[in-house]
C-alpha atoms as a PDB file:
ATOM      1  CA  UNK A   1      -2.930  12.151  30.226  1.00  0.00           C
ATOM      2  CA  UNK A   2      -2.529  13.705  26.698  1.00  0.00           C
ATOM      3  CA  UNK A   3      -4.651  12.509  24.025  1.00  0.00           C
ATOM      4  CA  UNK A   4      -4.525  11.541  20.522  1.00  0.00           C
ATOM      5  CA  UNK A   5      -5.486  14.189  18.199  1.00  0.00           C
ATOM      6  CA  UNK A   6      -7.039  14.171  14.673  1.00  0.00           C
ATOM      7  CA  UNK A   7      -4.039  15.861  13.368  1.00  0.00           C
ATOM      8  CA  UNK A   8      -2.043  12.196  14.911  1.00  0.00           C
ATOM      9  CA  UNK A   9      -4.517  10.417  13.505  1.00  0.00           C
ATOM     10  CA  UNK A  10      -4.389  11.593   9.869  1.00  0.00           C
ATOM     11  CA  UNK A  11      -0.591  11.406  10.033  1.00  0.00           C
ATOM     12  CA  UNK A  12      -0.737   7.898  10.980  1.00  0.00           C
ATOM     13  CA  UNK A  13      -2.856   7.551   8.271  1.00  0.00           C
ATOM     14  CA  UNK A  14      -0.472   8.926   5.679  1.00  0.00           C
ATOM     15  CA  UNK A  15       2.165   6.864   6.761  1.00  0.00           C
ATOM     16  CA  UNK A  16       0.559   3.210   6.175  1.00  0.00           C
ATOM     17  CA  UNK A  17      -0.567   4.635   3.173  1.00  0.00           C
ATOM     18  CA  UNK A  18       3.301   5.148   2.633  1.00  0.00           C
ATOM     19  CA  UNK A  19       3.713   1.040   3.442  1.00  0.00           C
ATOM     20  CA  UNK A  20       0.750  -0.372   1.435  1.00  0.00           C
ATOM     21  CA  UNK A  21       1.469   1.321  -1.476  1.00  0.00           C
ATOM     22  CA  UNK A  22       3.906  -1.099  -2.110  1.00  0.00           C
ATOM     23  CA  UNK A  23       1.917  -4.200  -0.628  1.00  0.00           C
ATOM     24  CA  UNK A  24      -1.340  -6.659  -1.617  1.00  0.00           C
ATOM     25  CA  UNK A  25      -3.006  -3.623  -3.049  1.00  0.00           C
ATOM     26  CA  UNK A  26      -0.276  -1.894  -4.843  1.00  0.00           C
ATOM     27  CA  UNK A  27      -1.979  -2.118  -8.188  1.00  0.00           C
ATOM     28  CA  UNK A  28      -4.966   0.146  -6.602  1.00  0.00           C
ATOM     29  CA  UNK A  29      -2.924   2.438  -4.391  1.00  0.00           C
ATOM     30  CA  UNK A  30       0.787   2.776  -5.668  1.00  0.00           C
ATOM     31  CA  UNK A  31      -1.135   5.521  -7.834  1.00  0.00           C
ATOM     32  CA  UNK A  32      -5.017   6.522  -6.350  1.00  0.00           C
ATOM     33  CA  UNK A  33      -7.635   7.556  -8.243  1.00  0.00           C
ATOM     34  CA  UNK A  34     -11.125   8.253  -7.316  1.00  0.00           C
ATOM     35  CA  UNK A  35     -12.400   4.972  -9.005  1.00  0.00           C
ATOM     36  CA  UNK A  36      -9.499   2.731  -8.060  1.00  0.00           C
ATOM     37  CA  UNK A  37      -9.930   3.632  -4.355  1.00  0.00           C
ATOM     38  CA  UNK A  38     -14.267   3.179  -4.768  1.00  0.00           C
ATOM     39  CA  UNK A  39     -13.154  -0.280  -6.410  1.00  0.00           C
ATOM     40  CA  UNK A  40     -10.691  -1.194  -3.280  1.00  0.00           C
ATOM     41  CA  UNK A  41     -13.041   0.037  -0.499  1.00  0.00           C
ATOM     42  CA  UNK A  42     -15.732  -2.368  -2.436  1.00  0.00           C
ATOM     43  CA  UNK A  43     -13.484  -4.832  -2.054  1.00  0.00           C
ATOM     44  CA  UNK A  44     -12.278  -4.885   1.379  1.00  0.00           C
ATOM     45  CA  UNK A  45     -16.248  -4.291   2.605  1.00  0.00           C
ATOM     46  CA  UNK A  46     -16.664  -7.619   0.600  1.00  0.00           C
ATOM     47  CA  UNK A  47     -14.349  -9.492   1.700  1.00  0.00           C
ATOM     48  CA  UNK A  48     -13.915  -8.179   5.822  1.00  0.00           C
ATOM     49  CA  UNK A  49     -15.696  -5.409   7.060  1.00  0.00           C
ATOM     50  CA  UNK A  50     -15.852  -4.865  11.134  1.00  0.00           C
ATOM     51  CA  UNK A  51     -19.001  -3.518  13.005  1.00  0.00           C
ATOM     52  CA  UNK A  52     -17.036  -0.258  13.121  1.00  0.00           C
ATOM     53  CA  UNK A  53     -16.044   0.220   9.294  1.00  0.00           C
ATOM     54  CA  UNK A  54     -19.576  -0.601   8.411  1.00  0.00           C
ATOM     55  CA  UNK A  55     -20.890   2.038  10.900  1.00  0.00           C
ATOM     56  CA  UNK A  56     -18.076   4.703   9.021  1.00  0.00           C
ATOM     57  CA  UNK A  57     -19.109   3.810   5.738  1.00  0.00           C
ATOM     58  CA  UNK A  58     -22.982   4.468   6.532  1.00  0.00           C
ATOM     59  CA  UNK A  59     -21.582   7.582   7.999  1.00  0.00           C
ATOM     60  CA  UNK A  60     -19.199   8.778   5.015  1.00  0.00           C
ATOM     61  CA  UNK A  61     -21.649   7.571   2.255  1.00  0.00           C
ATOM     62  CA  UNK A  62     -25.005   8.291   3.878  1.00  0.00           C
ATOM     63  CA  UNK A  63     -26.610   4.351   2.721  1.00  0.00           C
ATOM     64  CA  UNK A  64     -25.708   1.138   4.648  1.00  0.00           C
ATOM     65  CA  UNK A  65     -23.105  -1.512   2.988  1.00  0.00           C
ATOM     66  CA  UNK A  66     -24.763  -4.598   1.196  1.00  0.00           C
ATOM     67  CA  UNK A  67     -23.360  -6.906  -1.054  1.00  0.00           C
ATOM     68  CA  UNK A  68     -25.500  -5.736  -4.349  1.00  0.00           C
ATOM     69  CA  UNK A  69     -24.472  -2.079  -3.392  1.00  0.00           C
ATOM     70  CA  UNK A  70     -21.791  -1.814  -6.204  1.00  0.00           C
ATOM     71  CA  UNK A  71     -24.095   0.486  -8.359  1.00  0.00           C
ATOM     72  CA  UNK A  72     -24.890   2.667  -5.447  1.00  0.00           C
ATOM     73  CA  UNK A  73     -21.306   3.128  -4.502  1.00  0.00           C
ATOM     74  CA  UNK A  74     -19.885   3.983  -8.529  1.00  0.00           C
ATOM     75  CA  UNK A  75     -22.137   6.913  -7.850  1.00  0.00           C
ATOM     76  CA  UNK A  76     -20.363   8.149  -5.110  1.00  0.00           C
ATOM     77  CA  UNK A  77     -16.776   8.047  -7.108  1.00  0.00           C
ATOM     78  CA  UNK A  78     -16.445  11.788  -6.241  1.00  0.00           C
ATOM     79  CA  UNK A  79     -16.226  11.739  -2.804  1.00  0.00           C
ATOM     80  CA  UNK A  80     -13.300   9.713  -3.064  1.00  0.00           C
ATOM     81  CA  UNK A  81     -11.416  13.076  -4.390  1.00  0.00           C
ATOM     82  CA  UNK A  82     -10.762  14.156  -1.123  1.00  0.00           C
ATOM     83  CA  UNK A  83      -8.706  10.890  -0.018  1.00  0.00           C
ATOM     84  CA  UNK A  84      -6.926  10.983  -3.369  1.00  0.00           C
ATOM     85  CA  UNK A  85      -5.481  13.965  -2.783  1.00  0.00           C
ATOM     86  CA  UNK A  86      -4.818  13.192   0.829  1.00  0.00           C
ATOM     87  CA  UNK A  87      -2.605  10.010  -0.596  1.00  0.00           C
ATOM     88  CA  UNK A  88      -0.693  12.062  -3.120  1.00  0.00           C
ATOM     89  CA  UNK A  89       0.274  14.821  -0.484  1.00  0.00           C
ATOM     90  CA  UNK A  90      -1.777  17.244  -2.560  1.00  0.00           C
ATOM     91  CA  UNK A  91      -4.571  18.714   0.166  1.00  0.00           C
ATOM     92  CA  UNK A  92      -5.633  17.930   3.894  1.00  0.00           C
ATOM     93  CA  UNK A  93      -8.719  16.165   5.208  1.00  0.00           C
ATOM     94  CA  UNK A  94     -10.739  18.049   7.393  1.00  0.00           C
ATOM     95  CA  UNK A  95     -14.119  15.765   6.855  1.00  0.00           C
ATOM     96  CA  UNK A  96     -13.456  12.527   9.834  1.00  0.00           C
ATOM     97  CA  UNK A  97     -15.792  10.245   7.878  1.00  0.00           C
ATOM     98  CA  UNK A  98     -13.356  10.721   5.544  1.00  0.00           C
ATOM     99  CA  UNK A  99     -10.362   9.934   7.147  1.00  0.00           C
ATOM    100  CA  UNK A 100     -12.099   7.188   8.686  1.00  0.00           C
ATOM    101  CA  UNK A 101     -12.479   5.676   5.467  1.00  0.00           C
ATOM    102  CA  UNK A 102      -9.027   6.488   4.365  1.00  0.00           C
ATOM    103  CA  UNK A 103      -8.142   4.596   7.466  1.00  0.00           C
ATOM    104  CA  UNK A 104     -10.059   1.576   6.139  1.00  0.00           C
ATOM    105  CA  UNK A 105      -8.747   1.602   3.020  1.00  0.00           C
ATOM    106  CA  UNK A 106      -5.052   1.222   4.330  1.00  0.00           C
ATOM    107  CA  UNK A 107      -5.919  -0.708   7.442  1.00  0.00           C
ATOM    108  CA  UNK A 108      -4.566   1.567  10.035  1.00  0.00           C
ATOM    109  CA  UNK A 109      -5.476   0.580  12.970  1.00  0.00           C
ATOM    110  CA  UNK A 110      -6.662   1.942  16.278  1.00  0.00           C
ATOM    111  CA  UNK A 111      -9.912   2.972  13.696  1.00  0.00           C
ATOM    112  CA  UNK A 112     -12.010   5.091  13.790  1.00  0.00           C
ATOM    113  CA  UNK A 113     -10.973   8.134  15.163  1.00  0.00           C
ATOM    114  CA  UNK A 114     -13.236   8.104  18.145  1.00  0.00           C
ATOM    115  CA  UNK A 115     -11.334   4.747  19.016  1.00  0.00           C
ATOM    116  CA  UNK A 116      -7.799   6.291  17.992  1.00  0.00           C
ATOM    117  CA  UNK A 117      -8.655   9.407  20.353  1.00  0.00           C
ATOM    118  CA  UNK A 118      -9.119   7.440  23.140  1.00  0.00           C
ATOM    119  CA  UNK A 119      -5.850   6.059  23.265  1.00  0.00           C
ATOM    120  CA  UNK A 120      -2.706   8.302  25.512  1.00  0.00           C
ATOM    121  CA  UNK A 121      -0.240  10.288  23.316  1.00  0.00           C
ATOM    122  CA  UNK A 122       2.235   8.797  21.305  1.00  0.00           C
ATOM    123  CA  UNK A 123       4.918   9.732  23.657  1.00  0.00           C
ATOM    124  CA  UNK A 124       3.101   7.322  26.727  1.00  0.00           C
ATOM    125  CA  UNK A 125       1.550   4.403  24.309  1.00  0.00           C
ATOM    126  CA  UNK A 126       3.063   2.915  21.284  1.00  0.00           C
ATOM    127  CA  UNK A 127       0.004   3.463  18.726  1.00  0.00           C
ATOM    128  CA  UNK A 128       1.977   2.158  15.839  1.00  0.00           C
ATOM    129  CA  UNK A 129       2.563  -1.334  17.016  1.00  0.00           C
ATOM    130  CA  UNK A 130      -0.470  -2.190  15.507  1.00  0.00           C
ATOM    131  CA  UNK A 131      -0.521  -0.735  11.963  1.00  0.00           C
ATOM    132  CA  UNK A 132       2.913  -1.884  11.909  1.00  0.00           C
ATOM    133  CA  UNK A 133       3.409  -4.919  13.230  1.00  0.00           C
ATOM    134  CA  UNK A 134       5.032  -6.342  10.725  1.00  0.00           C
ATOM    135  CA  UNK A 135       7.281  -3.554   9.507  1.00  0.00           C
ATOM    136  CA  UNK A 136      11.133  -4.205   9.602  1.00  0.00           C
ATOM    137  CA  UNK A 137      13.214  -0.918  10.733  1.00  0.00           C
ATOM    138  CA  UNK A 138      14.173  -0.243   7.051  1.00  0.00           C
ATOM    139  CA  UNK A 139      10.761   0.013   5.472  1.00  0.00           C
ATOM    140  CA  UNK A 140      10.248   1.945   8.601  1.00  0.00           C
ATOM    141  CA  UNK A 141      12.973   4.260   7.335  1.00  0.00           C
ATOM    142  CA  UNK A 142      11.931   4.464   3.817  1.00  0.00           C
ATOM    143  CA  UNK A 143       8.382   5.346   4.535  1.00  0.00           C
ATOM    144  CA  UNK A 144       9.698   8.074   6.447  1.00  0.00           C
ATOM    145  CA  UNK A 145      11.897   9.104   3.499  1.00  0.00           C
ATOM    146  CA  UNK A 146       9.258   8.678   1.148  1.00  0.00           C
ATOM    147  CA  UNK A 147       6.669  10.901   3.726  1.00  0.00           C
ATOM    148  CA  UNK A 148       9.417  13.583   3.819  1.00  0.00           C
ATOM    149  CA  UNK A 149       9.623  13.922   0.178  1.00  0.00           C
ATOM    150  CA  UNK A 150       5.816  13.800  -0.207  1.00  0.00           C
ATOM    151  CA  UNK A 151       5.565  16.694   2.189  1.00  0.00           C
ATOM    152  CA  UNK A 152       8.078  19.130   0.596  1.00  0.00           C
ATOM    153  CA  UNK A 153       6.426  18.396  -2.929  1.00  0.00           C
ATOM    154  CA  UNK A 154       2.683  18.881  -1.147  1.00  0.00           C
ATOM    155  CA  UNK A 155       0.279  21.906  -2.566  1.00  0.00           C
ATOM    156  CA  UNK A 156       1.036  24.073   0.441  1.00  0.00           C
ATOM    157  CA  UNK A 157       0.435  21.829   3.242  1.00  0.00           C
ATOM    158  CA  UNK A 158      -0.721  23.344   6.903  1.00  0.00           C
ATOM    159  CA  UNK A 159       1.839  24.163   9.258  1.00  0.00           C
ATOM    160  CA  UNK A 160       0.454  21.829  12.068  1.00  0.00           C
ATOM    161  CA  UNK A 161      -0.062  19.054   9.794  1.00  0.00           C
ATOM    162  CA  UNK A 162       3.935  19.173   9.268  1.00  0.00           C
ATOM    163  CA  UNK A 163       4.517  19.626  12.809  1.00  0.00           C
ATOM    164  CA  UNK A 164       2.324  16.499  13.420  1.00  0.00           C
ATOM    165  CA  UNK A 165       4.652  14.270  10.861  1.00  0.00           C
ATOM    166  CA  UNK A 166       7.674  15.362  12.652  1.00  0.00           C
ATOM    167  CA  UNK A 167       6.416  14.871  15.934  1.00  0.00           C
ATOM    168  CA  UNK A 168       5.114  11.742  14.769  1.00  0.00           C
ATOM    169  CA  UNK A 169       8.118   9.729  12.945  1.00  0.00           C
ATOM    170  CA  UNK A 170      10.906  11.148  15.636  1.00  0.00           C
ATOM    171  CA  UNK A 171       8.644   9.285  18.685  1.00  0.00           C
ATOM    172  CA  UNK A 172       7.902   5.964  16.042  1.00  0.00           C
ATOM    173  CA  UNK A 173      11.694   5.791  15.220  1.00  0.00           C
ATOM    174  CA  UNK A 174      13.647   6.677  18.158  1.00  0.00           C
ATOM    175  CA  UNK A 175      12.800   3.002  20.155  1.00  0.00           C
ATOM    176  CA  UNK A 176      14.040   1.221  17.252  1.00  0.00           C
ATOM    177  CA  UNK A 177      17.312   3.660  16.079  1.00  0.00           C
ATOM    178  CA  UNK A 178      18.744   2.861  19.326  1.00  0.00           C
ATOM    179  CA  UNK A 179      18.806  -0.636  18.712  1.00  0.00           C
ATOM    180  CA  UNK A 180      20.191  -0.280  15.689  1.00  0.00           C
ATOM    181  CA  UNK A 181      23.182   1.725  16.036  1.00  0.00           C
ATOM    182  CA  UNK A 182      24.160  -0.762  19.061  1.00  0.00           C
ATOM    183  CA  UNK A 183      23.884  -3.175  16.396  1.00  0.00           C
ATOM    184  CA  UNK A 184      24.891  -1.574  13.440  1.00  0.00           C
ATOM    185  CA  UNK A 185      28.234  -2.308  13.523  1.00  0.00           C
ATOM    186  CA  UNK A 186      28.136  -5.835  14.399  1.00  0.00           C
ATOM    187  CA  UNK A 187      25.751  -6.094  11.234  1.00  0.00           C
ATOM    188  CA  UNK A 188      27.526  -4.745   9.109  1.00  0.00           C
ATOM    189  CA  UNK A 189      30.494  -6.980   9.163  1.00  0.00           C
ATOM    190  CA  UNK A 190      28.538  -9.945   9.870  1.00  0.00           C
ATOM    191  CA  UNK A 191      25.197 -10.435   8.255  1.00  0.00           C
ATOM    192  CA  UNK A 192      24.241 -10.642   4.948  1.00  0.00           C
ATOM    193  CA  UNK A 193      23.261  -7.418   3.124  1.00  0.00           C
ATOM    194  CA  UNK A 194      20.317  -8.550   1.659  1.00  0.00           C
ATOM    195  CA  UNK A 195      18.638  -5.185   1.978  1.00  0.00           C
ATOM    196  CA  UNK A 196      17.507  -4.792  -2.012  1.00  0.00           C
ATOM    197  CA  UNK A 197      16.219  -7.014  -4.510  1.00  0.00           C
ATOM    198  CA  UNK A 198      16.213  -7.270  -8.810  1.00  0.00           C
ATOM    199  CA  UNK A 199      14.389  -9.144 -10.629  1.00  0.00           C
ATOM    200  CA  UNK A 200      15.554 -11.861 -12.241  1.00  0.00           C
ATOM    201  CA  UNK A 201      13.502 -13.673 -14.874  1.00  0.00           C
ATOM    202  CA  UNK A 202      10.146 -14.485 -13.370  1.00  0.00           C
ATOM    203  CA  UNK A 203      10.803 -13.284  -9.635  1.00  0.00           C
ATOM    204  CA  UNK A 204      12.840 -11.531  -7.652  1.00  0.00           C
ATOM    205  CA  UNK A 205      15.527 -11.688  -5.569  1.00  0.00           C
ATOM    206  CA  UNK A 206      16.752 -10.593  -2.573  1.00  0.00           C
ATOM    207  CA  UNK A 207      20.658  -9.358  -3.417  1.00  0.00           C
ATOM    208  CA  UNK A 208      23.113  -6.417  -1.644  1.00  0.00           C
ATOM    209  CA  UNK A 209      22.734  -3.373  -2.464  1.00  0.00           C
ATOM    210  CA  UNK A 210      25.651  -3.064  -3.878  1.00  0.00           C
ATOM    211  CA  UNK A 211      25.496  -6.190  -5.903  1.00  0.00           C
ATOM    212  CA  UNK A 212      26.677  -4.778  -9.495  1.00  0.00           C
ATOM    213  CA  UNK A 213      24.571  -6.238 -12.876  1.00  0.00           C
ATOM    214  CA  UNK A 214      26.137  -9.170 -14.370  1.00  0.00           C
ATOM    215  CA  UNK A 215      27.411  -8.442 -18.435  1.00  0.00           C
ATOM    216  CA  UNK A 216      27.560  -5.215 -20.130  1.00  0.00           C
ATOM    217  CA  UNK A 217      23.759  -3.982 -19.767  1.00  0.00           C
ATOM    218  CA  UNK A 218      21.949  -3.535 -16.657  1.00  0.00           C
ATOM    219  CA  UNK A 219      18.418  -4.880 -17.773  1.00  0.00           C
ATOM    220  CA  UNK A 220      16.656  -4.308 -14.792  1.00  0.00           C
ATOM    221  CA  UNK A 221      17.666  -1.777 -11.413  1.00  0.00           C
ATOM    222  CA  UNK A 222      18.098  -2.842  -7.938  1.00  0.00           C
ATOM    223  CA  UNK A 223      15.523  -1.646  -5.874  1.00  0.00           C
ATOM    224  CA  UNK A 224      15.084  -1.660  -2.032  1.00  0.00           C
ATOM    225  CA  UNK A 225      13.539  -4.915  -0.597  1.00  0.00           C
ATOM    226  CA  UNK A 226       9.807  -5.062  -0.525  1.00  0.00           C
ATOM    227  CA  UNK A 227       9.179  -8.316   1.284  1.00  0.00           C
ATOM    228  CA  UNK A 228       5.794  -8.736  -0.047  1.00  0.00           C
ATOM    229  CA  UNK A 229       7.349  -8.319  -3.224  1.00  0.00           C
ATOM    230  CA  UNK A 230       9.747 -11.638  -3.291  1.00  0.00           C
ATOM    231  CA  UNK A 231       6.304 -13.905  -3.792  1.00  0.00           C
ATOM    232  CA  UNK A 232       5.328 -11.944  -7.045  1.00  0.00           C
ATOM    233  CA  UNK A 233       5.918 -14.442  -9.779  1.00  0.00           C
ATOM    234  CA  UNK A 234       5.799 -14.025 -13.536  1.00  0.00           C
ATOM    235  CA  UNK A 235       3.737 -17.161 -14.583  1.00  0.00           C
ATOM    236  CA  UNK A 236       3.246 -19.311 -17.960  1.00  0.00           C
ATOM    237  CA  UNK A 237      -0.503 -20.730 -18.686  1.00  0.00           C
ATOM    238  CA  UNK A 238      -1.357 -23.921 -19.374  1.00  0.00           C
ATOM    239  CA  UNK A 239      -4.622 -26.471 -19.091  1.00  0.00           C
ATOM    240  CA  UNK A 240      -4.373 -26.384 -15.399  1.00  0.00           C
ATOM    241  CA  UNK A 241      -4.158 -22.626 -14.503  1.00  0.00           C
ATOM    242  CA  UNK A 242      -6.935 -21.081 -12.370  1.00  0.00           C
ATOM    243  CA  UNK A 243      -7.525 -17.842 -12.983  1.00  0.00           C
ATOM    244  CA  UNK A 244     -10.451 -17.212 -10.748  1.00  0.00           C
ATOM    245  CA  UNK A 245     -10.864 -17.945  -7.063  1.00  0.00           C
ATOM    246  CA  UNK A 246     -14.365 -17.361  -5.463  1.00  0.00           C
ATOM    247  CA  UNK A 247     -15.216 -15.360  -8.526  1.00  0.00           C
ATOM    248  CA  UNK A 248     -12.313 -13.077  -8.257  1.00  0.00           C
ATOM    249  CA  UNK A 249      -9.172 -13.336 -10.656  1.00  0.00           C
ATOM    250  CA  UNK A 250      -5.698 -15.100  -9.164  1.00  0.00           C
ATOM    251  CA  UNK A 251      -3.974 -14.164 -12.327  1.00  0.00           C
ATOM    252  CA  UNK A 252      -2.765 -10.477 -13.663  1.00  0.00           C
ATOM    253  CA  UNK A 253      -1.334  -9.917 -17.297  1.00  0.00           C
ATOM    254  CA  UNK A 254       0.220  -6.973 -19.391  1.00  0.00           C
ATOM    255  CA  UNK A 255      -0.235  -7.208 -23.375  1.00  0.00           C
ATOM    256  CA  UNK A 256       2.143  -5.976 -24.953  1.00  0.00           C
ATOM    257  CA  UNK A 257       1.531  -6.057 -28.874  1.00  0.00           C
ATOM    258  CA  UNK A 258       0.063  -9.375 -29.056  1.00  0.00           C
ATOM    259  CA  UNK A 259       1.733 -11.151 -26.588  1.00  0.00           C
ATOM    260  CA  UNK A 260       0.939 -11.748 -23.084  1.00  0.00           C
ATOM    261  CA  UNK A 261       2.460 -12.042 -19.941  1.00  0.00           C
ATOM    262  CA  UNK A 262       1.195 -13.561 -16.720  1.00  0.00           C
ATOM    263  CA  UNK A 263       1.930 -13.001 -13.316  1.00  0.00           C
ATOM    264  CA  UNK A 264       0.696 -14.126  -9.657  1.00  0.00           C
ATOM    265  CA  UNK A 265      -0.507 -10.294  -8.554  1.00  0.00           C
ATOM    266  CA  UNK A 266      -1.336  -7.059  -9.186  1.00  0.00           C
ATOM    267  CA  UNK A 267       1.303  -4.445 -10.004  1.00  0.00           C
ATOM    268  CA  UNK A 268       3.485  -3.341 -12.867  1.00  0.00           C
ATOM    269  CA  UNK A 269       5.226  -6.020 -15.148  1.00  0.00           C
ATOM    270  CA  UNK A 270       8.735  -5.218 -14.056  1.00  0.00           C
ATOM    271  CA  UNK A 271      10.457  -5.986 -17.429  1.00  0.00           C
ATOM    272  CA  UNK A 272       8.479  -2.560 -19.203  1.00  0.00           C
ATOM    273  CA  UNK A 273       6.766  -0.834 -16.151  1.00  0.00           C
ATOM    274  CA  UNK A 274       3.328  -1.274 -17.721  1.00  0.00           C
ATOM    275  CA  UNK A 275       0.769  -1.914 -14.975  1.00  0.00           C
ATOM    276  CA  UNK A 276      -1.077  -4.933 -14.696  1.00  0.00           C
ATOM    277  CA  UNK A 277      -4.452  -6.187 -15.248  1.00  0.00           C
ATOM    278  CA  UNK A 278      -6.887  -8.519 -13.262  1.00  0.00           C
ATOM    279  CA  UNK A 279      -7.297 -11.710 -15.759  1.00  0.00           C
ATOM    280  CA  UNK A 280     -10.843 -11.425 -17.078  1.00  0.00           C
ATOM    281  CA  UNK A 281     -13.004 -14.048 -18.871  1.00  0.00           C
ATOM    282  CA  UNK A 282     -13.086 -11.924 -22.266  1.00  0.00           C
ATOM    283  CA  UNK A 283      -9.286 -11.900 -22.390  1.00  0.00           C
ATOM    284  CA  UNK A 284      -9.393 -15.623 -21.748  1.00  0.00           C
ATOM    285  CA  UNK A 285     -11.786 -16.810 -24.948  1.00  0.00           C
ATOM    286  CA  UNK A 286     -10.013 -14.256 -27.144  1.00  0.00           C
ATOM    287  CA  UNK A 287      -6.440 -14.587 -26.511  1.00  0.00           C
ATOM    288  CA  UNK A 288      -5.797 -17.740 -24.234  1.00  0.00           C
ATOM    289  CA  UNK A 289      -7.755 -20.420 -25.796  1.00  0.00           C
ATOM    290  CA  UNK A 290      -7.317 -19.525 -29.436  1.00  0.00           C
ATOM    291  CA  UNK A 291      -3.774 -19.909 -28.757  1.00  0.00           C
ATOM    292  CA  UNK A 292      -4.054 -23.503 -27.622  1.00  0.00           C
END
């Protein structure tokens, strides 16, 4: 019975990395820095944190997790270099904690690695069923895409680790290609294209690919679908708006001279491709209620 290696492990890794770029935490990921990805493991420790993350972060960061161990943890920015450069397809990880808590930090899942190792190869046991459950056969395709093109552009990347991504999308896709070229052509003629979207005013929409812009200027490019995306709302303010939930902000914004635009999440604004803020209290008394 072959085993999963660390090699599989860090390649599974780098692949939901690929998907949540583009998810809940896009705003912290989509681009990683060593303090975005401190602020997000904060925040996922807060919020969840299993018996087994707490044990890798004691591991990886040498202190036990508490709730009023934010100070403790902006000290330890730096050792978030390593995973930075891991998500950008610059260097390898050779330290486990640290994959561990790359693992964390994109919710792949059989975690840790001990767990992950324990499990038969790829080739016996579908390990990606539950990292990505919920991942349709295109996003499935454009993460691979998207891995490809990370590799090739990677600061000399080892040999095995490129073995490992090969090895590793041929035996995730292969179940699901079959199914879709039996398919293919019966989609094709006969369900909707929906496989992009474009925003439109204050959301966006799901529209073919080859749907063509409407006038003389295209204002804003199709994209491919993001599902997670179609919720993201651009938002007005009024009396009523909560901006805080539990003592964490519900609203984003992007200032632009002295006006201000709202939205439901974290990203870019997708009318200038500045990114977006978390609402805080200062920006409210300054700019929100003076303008009431």
């Amino acid at each position: 019975m072959v085993k999963n290696t660390l090699e599989d492990y860090k390649v599974g890794v780098k692949l939901k990395y690929e998907l949540e770029k583009m998810g809940n935490h896009s705003g912290l990921l989509l681009n990683p820095s060593r303090a975005k990805l401190r602020k997000l493991c904060g925040e996922l420790f807060i919020n969840n944190a299993s018996n087994d993350d707490l044990k890798s972060f004691s591991a990886f960061f040498q202190f036990d997790f508490s709730l009023n161990c934010s100070n403790k943890l902006k000290e330890q920015t730096d050792k978030f270099r390593p995973i930075e450069t891991f998500f950008k397809g610059e260097t390898d990880l050779t330290d486990i904690e640290a994959v561990n808590i790359a693992a964390i930090l994109v919710d792949f899942n059989p975690r840790p690695y001990l767990k992950f190792s324990k499990q038969q190869g790829f080739k016996n046991e579908n390990i990606a069923t539950n990292s990505f459950e919920s991942t349709d056969t295109a996003d499935v395709f454009e993460v691979t895409k998207t891995v490809k093109n990370d590799s090739e552009q990677a600061i000399q990347p080892s040999s095995v680790q490129k073995k490992k991504l090969s090895i590793y999308t041929k035996r995730l896709l292969i179940p699901g290609l079959l199914s879709v070229v039996m398919l293919s052509g019966f989609g094709y003629i006969f369900l909707p294209k929906k496989q992009c979207m474009r925003w439109q005013k204050d959301h966006y929409e799901a529209v073919d690919c080859e749907t063509k812009a409407v006038g003389f200027v295209d204002l804003y490019s199709t994209m491919p679908l993001n599902k997670n995306m179609l919720n993201f709302r651009k938002i007005k303010i009024c009396d009523t708006t909560t901006f805080f939930m539990h003592n964490r902000p519900i609203v984003w914004y992007c200032k632009t001279g002295n006006q201000l635009d709202f939205f439901n999440g974290p990203g870019f604004n997708p009318e200038n491709e500045k990114p977006l803020k978390p609402i805080t209290q200062y920006m409210i008394d300054k700019y929100i209620k003076q303008a009431r």
